[in-house]
Protein backbone atom coordinates (compact mmCIF):
# COMPACT_ATOMS: atom_id res chain seq x y z
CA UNK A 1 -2.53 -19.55 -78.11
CA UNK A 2 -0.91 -22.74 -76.47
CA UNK A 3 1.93 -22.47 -78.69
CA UNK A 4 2.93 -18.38 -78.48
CA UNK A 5 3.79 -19.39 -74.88
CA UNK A 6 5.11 -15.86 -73.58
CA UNK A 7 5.36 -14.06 -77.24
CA UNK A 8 2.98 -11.34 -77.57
CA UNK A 9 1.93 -12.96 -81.22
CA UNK A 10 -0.08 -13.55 -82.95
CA UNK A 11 -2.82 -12.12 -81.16
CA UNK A 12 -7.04 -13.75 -80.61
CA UNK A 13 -9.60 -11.08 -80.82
CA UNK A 14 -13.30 -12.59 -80.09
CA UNK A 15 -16.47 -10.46 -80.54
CA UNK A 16 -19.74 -12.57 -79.79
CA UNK A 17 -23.90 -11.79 -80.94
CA UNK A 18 -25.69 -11.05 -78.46
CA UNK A 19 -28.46 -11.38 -80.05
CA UNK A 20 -30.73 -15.05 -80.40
CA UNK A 21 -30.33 -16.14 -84.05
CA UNK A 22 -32.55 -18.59 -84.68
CA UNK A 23 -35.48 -20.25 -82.77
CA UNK A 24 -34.34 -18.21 -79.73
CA UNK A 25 -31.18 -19.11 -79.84
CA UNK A 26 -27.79 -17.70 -79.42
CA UNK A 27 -25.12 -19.73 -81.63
CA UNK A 28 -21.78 -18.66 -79.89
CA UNK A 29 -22.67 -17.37 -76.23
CA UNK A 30 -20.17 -15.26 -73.97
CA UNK A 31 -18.73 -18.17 -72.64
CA UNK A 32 -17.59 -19.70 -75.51
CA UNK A 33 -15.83 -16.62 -76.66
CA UNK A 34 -14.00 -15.47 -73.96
CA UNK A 35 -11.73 -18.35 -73.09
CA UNK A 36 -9.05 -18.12 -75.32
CA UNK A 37 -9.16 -14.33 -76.22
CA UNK A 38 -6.74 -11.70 -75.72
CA UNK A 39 -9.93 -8.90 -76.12
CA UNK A 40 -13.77 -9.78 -76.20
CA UNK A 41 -16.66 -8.08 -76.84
CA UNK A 42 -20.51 -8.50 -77.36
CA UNK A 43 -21.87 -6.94 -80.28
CA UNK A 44 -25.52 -6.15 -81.19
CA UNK A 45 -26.06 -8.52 -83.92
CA UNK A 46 -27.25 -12.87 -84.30
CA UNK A 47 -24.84 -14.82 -85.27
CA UNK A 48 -24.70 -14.42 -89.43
CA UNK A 49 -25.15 -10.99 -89.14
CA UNK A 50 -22.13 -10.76 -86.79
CA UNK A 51 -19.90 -12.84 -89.93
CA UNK A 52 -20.66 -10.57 -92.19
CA UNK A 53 -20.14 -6.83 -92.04
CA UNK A 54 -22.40 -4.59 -94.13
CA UNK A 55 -20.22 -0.76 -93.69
CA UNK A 56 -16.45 0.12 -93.51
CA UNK A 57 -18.20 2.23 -90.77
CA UNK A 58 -19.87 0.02 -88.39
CA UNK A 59 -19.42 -3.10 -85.97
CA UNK A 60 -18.37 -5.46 -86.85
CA UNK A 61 -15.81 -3.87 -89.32
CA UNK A 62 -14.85 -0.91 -87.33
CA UNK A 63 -14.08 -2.98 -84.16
CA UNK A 64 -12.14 -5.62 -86.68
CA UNK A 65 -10.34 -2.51 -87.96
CA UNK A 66 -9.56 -1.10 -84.59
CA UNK A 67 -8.24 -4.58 -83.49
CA UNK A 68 -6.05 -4.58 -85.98
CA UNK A 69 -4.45 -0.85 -85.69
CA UNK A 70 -3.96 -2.20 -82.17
CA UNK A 71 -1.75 -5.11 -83.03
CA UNK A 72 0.38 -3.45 -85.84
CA UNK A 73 1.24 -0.94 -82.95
CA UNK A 74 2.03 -3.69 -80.47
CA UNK A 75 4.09 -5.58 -83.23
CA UNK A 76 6.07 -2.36 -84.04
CA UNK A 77 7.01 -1.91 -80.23
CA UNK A 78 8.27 -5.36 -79.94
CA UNK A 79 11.74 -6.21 -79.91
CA UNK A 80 12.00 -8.46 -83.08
CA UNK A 81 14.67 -10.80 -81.83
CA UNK A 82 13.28 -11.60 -78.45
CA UNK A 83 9.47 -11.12 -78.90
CA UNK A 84 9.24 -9.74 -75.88
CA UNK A 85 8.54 -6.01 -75.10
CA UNK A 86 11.41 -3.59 -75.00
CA UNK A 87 12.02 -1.42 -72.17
CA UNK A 88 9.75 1.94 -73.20
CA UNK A 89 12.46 4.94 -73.62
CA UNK A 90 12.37 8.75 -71.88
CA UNK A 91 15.04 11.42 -71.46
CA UNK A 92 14.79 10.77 -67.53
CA UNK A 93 14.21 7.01 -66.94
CA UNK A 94 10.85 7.51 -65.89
CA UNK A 95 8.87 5.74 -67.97
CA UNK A 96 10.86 2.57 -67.11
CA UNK A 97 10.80 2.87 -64.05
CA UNK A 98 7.15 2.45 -64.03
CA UNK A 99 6.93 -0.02 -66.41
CA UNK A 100 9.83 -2.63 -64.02
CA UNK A 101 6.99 -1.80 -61.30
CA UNK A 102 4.29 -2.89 -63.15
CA UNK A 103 5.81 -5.33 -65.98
CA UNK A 104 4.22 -7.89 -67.84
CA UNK A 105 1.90 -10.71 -65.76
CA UNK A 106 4.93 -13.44 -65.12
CA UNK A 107 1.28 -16.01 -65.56
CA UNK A 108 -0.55 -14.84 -68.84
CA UNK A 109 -3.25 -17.57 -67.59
CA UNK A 110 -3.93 -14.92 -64.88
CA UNK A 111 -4.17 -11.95 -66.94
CA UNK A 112 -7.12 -13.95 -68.83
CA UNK A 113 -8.49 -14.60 -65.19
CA UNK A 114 -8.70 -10.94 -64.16
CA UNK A 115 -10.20 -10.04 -67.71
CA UNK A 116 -12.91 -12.18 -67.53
CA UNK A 117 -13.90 -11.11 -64.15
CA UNK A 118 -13.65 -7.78 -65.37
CA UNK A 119 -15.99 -8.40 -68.10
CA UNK A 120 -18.44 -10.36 -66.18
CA UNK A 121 -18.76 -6.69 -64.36
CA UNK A 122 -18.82 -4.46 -68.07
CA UNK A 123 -20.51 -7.01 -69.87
CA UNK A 124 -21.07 -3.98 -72.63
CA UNK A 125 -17.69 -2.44 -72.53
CA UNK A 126 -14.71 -2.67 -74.67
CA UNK A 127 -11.96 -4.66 -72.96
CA UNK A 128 -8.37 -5.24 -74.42
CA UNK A 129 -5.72 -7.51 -73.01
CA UNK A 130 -2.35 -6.09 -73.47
CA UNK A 131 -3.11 -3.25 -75.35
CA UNK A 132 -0.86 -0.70 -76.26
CA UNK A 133 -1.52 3.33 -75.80
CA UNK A 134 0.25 5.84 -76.92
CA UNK A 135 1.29 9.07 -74.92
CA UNK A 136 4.49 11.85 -75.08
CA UNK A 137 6.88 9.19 -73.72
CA UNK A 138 5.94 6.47 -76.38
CA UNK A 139 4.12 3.51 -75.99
CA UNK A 140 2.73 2.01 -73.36
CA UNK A 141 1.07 -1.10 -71.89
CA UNK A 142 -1.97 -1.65 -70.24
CA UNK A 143 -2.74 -4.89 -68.88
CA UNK A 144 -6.24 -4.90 -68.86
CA UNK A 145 -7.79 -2.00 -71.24
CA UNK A 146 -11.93 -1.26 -70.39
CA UNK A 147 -13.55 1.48 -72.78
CA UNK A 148 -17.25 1.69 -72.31
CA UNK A 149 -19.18 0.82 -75.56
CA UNK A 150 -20.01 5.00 -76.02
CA UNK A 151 -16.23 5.52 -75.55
CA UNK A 152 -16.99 8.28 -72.90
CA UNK A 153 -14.80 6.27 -70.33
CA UNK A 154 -11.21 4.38 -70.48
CA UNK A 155 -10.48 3.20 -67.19
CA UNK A 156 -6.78 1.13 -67.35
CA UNK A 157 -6.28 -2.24 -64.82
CA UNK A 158 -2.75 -2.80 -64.33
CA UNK A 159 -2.21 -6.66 -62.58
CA UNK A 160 0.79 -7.26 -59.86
CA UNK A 161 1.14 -11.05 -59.45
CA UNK A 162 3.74 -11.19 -56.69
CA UNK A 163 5.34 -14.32 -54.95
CA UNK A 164 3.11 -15.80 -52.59
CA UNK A 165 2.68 -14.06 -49.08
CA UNK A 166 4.57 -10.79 -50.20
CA UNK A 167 1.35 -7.54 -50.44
CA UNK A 168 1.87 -5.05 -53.67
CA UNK A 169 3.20 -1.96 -51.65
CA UNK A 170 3.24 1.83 -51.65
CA UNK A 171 5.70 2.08 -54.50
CA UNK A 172 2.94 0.37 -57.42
CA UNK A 173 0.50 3.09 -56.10
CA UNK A 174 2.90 6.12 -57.00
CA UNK A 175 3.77 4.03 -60.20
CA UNK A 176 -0.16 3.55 -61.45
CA UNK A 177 -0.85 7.32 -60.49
CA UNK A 178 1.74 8.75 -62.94
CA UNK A 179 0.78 5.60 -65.61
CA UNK A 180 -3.18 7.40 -65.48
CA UNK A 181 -1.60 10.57 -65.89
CA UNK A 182 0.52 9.62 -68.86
CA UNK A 183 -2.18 7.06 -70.52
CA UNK A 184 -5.32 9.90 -69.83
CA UNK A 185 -7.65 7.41 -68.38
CA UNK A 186 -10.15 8.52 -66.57
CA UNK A 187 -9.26 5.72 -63.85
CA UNK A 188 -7.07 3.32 -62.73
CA UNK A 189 -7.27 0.03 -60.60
CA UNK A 190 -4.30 -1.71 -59.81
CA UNK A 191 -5.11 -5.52 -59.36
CA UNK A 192 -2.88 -7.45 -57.03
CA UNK A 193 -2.66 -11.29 -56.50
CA UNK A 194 -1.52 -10.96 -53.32
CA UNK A 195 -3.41 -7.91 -51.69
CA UNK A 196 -1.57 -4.64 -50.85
CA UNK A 197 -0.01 -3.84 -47.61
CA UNK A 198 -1.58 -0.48 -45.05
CA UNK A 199 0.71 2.27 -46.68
CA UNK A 200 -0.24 1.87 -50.04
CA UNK A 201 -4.19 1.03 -48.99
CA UNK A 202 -3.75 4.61 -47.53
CA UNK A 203 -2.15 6.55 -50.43
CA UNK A 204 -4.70 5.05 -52.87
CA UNK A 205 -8.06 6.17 -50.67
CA UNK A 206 -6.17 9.83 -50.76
CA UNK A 207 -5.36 9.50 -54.68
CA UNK A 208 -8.69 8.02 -55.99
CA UNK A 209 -6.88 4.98 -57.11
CA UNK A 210 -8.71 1.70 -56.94
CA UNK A 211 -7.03 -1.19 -55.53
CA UNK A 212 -8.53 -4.46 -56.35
CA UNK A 213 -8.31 -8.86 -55.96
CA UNK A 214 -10.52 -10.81 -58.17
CA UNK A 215 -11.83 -13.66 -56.81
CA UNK A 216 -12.94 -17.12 -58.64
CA UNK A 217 -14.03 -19.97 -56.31
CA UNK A 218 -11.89 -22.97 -56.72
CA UNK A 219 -9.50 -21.42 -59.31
CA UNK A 220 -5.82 -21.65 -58.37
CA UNK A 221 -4.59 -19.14 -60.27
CA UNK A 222 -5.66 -16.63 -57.49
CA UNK A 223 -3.61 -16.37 -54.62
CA UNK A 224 -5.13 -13.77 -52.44
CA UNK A 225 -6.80 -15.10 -49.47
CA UNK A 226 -9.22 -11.98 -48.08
CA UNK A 227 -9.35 -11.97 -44.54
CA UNK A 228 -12.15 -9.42 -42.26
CA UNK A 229 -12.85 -9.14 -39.23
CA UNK A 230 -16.53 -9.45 -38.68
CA UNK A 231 -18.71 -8.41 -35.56
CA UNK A 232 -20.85 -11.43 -34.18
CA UNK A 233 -23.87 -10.43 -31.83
CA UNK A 234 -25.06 -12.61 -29.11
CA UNK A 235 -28.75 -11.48 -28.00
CA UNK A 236 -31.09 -12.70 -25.50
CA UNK A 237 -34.35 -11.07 -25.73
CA UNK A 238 -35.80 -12.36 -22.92
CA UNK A 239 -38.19 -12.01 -20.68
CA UNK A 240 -40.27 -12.01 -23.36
CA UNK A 241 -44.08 -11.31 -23.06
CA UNK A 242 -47.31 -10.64 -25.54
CA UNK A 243 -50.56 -9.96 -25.22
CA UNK A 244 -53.71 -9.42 -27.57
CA UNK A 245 -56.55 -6.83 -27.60
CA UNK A 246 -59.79 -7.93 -29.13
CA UNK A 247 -63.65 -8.50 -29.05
CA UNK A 248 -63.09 -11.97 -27.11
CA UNK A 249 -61.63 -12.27 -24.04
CA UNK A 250 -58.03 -14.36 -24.48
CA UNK A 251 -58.36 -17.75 -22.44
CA UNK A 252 -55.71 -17.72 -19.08
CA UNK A 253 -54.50 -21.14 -20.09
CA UNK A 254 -53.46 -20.81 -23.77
CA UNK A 255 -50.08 -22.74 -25.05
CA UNK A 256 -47.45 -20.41 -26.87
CA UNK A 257 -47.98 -20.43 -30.50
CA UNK A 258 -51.44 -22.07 -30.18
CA UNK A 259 -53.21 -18.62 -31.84
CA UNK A 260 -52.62 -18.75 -35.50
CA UNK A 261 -53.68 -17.02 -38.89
CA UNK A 262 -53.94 -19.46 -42.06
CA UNK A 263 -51.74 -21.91 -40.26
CA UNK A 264 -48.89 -19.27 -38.83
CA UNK A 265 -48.56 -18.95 -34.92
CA UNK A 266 -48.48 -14.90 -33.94
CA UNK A 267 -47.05 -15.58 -31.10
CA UNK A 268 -44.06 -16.93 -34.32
CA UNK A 269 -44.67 -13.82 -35.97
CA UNK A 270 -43.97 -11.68 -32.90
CA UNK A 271 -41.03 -12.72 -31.62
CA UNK A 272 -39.95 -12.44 -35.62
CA UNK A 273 -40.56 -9.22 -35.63
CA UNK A 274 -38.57 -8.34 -31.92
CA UNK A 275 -35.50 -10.15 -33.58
CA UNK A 276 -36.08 -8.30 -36.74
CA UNK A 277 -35.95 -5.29 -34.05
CA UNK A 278 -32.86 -6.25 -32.35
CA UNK A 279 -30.84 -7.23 -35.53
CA UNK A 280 -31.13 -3.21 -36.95
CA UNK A 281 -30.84 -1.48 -33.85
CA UNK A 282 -27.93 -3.69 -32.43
CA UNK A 283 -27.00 -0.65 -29.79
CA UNK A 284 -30.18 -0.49 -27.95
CA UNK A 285 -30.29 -2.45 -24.60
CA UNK A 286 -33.63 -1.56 -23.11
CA UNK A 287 -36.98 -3.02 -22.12
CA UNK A 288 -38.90 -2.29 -26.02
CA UNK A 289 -42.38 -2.57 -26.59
CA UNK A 290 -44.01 -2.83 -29.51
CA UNK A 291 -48.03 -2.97 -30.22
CA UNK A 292 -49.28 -4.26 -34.17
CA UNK A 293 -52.27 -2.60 -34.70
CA UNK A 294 -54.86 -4.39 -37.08
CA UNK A 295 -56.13 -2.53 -39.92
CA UNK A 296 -59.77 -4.48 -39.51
CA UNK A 297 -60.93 -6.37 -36.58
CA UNK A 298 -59.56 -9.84 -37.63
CA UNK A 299 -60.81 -13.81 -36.62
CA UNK A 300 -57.56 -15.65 -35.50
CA UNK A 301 -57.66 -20.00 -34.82
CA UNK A 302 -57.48 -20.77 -31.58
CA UNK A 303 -57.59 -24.63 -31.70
CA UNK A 304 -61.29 -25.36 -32.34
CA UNK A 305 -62.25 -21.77 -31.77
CA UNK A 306 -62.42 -18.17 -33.34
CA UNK A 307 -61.03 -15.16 -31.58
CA UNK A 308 -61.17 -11.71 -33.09
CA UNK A 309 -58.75 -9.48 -32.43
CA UNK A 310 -57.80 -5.57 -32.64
CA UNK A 311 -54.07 -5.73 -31.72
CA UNK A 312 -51.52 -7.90 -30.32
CA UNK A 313 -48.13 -6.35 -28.65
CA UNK A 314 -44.59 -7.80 -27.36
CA UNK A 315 -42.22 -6.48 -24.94
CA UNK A 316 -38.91 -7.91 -24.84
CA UNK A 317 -35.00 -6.67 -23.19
CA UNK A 318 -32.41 -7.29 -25.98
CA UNK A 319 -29.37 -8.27 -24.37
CA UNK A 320 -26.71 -7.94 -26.30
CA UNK A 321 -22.99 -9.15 -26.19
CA UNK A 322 -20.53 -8.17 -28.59
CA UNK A 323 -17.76 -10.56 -30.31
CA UNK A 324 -15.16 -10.19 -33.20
CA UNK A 325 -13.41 -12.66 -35.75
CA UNK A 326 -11.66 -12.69 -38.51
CA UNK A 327 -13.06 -14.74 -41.17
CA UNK A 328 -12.38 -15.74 -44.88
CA UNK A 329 -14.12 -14.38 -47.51
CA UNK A 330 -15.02 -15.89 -51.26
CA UNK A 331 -17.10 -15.86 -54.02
CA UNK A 332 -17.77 -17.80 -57.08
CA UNK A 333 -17.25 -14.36 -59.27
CA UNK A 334 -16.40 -10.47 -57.86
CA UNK A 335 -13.74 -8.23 -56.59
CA UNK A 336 -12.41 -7.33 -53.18
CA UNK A 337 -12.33 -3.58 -52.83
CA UNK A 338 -8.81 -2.54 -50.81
CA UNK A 339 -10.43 0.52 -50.07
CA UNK A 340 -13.46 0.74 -49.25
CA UNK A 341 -13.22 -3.26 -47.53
CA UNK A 342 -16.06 -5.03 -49.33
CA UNK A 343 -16.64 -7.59 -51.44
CA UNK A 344 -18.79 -6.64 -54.49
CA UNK A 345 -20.16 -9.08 -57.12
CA UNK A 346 -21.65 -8.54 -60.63
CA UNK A 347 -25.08 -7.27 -60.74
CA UNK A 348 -25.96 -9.84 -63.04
CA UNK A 349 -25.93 -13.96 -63.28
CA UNK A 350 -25.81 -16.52 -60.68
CA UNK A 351 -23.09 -16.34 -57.61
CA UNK A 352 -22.38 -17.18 -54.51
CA UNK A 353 -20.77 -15.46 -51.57
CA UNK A 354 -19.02 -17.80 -48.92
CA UNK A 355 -18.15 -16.77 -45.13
CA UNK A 356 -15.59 -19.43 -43.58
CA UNK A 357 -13.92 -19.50 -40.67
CA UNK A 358 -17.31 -17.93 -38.20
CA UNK A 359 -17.62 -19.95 -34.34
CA UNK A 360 -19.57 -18.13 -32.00
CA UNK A 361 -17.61 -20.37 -28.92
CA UNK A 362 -14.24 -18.97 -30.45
CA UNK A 363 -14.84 -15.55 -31.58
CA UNK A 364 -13.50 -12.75 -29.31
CA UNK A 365 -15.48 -11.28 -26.64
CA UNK A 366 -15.55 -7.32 -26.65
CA UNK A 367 -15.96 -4.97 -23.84
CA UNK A 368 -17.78 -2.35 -25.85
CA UNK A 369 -20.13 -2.34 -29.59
CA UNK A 370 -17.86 -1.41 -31.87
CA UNK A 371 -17.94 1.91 -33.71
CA UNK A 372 -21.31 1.98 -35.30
CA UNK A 373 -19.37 2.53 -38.78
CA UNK A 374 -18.03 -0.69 -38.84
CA UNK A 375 -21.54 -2.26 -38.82
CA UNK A 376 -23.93 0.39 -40.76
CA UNK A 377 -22.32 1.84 -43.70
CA UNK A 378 -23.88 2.37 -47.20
CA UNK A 379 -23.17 -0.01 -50.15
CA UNK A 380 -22.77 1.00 -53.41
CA UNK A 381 -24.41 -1.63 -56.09
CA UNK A 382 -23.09 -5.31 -56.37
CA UNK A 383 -21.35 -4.67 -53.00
CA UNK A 384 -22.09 -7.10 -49.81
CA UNK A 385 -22.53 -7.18 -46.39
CA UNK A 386 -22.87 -10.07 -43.93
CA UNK A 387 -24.18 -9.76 -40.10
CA UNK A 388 -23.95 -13.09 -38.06
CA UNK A 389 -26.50 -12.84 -35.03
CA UNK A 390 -27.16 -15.89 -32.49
CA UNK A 391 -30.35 -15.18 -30.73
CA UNK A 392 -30.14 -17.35 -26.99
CA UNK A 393 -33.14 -19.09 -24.94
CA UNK A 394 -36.36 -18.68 -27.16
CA UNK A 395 -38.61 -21.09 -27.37
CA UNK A 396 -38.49 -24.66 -28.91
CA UNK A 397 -41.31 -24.31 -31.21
CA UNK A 398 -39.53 -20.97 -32.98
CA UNK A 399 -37.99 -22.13 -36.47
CA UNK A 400 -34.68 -21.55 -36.93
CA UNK A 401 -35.62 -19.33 -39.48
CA UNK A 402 -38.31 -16.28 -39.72
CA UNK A 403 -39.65 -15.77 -43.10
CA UNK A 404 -39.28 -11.76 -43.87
CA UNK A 405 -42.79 -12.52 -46.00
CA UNK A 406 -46.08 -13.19 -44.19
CA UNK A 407 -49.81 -13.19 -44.76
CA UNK A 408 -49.83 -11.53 -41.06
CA UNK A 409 -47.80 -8.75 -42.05
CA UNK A 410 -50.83 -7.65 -44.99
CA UNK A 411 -52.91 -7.73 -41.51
CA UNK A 412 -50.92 -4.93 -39.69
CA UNK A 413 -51.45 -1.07 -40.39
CA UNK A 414 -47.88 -0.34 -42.37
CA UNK A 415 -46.85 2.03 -39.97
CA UNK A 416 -46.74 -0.23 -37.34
CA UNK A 417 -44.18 -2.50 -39.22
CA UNK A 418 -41.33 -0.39 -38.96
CA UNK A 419 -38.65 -1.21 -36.81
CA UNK A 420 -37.22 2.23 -36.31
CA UNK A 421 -36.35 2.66 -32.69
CA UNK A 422 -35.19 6.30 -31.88
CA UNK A 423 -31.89 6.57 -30.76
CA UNK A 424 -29.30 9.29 -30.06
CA UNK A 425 -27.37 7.74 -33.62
CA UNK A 426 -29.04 7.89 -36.19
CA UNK A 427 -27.00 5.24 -38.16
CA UNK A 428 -28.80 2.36 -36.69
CA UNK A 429 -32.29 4.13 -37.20
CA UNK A 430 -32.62 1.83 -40.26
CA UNK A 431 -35.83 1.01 -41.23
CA UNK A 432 -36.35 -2.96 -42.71
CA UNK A 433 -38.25 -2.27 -45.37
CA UNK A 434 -35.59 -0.09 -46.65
CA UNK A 435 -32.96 -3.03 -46.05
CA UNK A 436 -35.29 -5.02 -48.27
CA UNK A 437 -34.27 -3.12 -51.38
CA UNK A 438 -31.37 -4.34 -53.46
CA UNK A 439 -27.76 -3.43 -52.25
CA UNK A 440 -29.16 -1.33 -49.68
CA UNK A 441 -28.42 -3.98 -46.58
């Protein structure tokens, strides 16, 4: 592989088992195999049945077979004295002109890069490096080739790896749209290295073609550096106040947080829950009060005693003041989405998604919330969203961090733990146990 340098031969096809083989065991796992492949795929079998194919018919033959039809095409369309690809022919120059737009990755090391990544997000799919497909106008090449394992959908990546600080532009938008057309995929992404400038972002969202970085943590072969501006929420809540119902009469003199159940202050739990409030209706700047209503009469410590209460209530002012910033964006794995502005990471494995650059003492103050898009919008799966929210002047005793599990909450009637606050928009009438659920918040 070393040695082919920027020849297109010979060619390293890797299919792995996915299955353990022995002891619980797999012998060659997905890492191993996809480091030094042009194509990789998993394949339901252990290891020895993987070596040793049973039917002209079946994997592993069949995707042996179709591995090699691939490469005796590719070797055919090569130009035999330079071993590298010759320009693709039509009666109008068309063709070419798509293929000078999107031409082979000048850093085959990257191709690899945006493969894996790929594959770490169709785990089960089909993907091809380079592959070849034939339409009316001859051959052409697809950088990055995905066909799901049913073969019900070919979506074709093409890569852009352009000098440093220059964005892919309008022109490799018009250029993938006619390459789906002539390859019949049923979609396209165009990856960039370098992110795409505003005119092209805006053609793609009206042609339903995806525009994508990948993004490694630490690796240099990526260039793109994702910037967003975030919104950052300063809120003071105060004056704060809370008060119980119950069969005993609350002493005058009590210390904040003194109350507790099985070693929790409520007093904790309450202001939790008004900054659980505040953080999902970030719009609403009024006096709230909320009452927790027990489902049983319920013995609470106080110190050395035993109170037994009913319900307990807050009321609180959210005060909130608005700031931008733009801030870098990473992860250890995923993709940037151009259009729809998110980062979204594979549903599966370990990861990690990295915010640099937030300072609440040099973000930008706004005069207004912003558009109530820009904070509540619906994610698709894998995709992630951030908020950053300073809460000012509570109390010393409040940890800097409120558990969203408590054995108070299994106290409180479940209707009562909803932090739905009506509101003339109905975007930011979210509930939190609905933000609870996977790729929902």
């Amino acid at each position: 592989m070393d040695g082919r340098k920027e020849a297109r031969s010979p060619r390293a096809f890797c299919a792995y088992e996915i299955r353990p083989y022995f002891l619980g065991y797999i012998v060659v796992p997905r890492e191993a195999a996809v480091s030094r492949c042009d194509a990789f795929q998993g394949l339901d079998f252990d290891h020895s049945e993987l070596a040793v194919p049973t039917n002209i018919d079946d994997d592993p033959y069949s995707w042996a077979m179709h591995r090699i039809d691939e490469t005796s095409k590719d070797v055919n369309y090569q130009n035999t004295v330079t071993g590298q690809l010759s320009q693709p022919k039509s009666d109008g120059g068309h063709v070419s002109n798509i293929e000078a737009l999107l031409a082979d990755v000048p850093d085959p090391a990257y191709r690899q890069l945006v493969a894996a990544v790929i594959h770490a997000f169709e785990p089960k799919s089909d993907l091809a490096v380079g592959a070849l497909v034939a339409t009316s106008d001859g051959m052409r090449k697809i950088d990055v080739e995905v066909r799901s394992s049913d073969k019900s959908r070919f979506t074709a990546i093409d890569i852009v790896d352009l000098p440093l600080g220059r964005k892919a532009g309008i022109e490799v938008v018009d250029a993938a749209q006619s390459k789906m057309a002539d390859v019949k995929a049923d979609a396209i992404l165009v990856c960039s290295n370098t992110g795409f400038d505003a005119v092209a972002i805006k053609k793609a969202k009206r042609m339903k073609i995806g525009l994508i970085s990948v993004l490694r943590r630490g690796d240099q072969r990526v260039k793109a550096l994702i910037e967003e501006v975030m919104y950052l929420r300063r809120v003071n809540l105060n004056p704060i106040e809370i008060s119980y119902t119950g069969e005993t009469e609350r002493p005058q003199d009590m210390t904040p947080g003194a109350l507790k159940y099985e070693g929790e202050s409520i007093d904790t739990w309450l202001v939790g829950r008004a900054m659980r409030i505040a953080s999902f209706n970030p719009t609403i700047e009024r006096t709230l009060t909320k009452t927790f209503n027990l489902k049983n009469p319920t013995e609470f410590d106080l110190e050395n005693k035993r109170i037994k209460l009913r319900s307990f209530t807050i009321s609180f002012h959210p005060h909130v003041k608005w700031f931008s910033q733009t801030v870098q964006l990473d992860v250890t794995t995923g993709v940037y989405d151009y259009l729809r502005g998110r980062v979204r990471l594979p549903i599966e494995g370990v990861n990690a998604y990295v915010v640099q650059g937030i300072n609440f003492e040099k973000a930008i103050p706004l005069s207004s919330p912003p558009e109530t898009a820009d904070f509540w919008g619906g994610l698709i799966p894998g995709e992630i969203d951030v908020r950053f929210i300073m809460f000012d002047n509570l109390w010393d005793g409040l940890p800097d961090y409120i558990s969203t599990a408590s054995p108070i909450d299994a106290l409180v009637r479940p209707e009562d733990l909803t932090t739905r606050i009506a509101s003339s928009s109905p975007e930011t009438d979210k509930d939190f146990a609905d933000c609870l659920r996977p790729h929902t918040c």
